[in-house]
C-alpha atoms as a PDB file:
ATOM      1  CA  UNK A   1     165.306 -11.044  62.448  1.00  0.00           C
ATOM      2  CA  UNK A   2     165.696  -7.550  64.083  1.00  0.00           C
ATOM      3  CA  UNK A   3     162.480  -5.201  63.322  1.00  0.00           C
ATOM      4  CA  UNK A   4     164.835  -2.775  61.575  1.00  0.00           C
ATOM      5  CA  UNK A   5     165.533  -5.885  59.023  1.00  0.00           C
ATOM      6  CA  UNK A   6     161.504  -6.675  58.827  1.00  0.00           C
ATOM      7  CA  UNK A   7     160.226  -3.447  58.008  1.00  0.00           C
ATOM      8  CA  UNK A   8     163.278  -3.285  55.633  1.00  0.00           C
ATOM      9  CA  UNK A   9     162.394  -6.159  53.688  1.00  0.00           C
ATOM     10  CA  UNK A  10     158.682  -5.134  53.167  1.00  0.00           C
ATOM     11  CA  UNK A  11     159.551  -2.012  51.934  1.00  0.00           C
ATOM     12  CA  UNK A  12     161.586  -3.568  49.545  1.00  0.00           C
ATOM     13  CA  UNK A  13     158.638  -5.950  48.583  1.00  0.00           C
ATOM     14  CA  UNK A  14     156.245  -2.727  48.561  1.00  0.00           C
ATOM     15  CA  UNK A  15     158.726  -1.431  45.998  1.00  0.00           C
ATOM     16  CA  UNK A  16     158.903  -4.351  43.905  1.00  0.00           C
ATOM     17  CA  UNK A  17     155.196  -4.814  44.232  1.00  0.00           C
ATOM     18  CA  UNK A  18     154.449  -0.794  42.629  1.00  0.00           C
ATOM     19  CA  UNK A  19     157.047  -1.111  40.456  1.00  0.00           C
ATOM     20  CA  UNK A  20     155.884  -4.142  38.535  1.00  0.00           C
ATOM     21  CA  UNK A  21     151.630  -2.995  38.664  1.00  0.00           C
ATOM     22  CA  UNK A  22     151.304  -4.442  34.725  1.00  0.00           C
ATOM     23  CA  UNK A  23     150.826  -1.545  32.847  1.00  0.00           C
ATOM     24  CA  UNK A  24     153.367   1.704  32.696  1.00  0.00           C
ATOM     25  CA  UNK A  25     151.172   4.405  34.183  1.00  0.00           C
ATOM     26  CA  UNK A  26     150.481   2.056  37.133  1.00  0.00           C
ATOM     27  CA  UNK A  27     154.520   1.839  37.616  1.00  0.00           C
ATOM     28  CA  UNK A  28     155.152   5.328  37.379  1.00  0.00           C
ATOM     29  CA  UNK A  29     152.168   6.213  39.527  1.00  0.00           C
ATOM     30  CA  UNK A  30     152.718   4.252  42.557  1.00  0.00           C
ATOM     31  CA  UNK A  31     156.172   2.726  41.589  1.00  0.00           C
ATOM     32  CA  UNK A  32     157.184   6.563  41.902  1.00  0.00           C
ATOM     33  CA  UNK A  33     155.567   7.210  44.932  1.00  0.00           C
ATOM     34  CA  UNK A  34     156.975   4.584  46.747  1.00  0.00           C
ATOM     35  CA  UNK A  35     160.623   4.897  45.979  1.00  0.00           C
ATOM     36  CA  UNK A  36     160.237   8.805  46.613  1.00  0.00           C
ATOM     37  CA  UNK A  37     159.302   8.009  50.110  1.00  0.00           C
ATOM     38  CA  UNK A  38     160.782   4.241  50.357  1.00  0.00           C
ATOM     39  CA  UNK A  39     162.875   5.580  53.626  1.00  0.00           C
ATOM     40  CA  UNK A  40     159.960   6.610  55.501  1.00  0.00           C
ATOM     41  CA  UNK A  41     157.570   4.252  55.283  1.00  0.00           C
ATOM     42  CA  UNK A  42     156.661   2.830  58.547  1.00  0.00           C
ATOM     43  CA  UNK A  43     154.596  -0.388  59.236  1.00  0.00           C
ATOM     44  CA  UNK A  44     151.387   1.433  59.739  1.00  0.00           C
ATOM     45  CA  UNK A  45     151.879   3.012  55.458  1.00  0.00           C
ATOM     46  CA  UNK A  46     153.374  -0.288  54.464  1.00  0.00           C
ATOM     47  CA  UNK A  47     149.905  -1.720  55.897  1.00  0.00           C
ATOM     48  CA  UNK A  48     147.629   0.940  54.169  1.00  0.00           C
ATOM     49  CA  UNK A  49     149.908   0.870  50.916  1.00  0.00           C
ATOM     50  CA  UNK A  50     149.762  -3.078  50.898  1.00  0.00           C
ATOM     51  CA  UNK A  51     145.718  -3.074  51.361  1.00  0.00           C
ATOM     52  CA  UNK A  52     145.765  -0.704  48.468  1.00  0.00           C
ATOM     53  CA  UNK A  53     147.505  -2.354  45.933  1.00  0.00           C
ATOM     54  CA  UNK A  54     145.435  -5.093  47.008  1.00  0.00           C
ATOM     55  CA  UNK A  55     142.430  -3.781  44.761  1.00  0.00           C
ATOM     56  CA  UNK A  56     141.917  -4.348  41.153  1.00  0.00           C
ATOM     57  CA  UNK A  57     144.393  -3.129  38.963  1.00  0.00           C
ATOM     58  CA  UNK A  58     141.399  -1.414  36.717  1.00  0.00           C
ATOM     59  CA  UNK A  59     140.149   0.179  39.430  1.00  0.00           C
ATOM     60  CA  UNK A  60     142.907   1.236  41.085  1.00  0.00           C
ATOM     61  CA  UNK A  61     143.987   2.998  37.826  1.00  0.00           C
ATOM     62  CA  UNK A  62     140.381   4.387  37.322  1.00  0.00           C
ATOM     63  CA  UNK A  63     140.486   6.040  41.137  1.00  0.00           C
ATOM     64  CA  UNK A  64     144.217   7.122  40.712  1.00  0.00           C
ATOM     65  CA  UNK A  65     143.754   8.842  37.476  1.00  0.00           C
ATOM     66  CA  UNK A  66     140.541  10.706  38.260  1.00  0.00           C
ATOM     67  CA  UNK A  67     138.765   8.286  35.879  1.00  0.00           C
ATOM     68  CA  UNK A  68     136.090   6.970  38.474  1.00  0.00           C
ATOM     69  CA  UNK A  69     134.649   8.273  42.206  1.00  0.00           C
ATOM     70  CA  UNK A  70     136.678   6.917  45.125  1.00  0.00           C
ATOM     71  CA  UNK A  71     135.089   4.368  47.269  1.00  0.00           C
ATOM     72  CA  UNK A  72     134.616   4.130  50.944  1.00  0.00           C
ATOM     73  CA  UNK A  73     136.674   1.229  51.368  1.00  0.00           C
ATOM     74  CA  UNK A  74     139.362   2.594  49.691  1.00  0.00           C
ATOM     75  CA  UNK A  75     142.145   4.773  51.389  1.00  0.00           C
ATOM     76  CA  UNK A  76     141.319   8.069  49.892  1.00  0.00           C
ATOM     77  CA  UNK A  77     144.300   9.519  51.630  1.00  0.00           C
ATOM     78  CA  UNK A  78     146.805   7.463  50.246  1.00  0.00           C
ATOM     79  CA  UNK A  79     145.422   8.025  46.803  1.00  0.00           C
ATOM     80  CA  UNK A  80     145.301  11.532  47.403  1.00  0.00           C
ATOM     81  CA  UNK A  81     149.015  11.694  48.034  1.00  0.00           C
ATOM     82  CA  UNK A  82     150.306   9.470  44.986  1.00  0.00           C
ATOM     83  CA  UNK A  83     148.142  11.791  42.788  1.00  0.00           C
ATOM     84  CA  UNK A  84     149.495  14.636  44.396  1.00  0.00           C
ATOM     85  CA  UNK A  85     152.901  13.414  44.428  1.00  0.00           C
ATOM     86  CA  UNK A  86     152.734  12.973  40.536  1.00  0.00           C
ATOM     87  CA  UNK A  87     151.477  16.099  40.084  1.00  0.00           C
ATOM     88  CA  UNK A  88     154.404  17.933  42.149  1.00  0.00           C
ATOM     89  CA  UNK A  89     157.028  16.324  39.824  1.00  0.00           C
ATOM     90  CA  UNK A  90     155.254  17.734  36.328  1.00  0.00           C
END
């Protein structure tokens, strides 16, 4: 498998993966960022969008909406961008 192919197929996974969080908002939040900027995403975002979703769905809702502080060992960054990136399409 050519590294093209690999980093192809996890974006498509990533995709999947924010596209199908359980609840609506969650899709549209991070379901929209990620197929907005599918084409760009290199290993090293894959990695810190992967980690991410890794958290509970509660409180990754809670810190994406503005519902709850941000933690330390969670990528503020990234969350900063699919907020922001939500907010440019309104």
């Amino acid at each position: 498998m050519t590294d093209l192919t690999a980093i192809e197929m996890r974006r498509k996974r990533a995709l999947y993966r924010a596209q199908h969080r359980g609840t609506q908002e969650m899709d549209i939040l991070i379901g929209g960022f990620v197929a907005d900027h599918l084409d760009t995403l290199d290993a090293e975002m894959l990695d810190r969008l992967e980690a991410l979703m890794d958290h509970e769905e509660t409180d990754l809702q809670a810190w994406l909406m503005g519902q709850s502080d941000i933690p330390d060992n969670a990528d503020r960054d990234l969350i900063e961008a699919i907020r922001n990136h939500k907010i440019s399409q309104n």
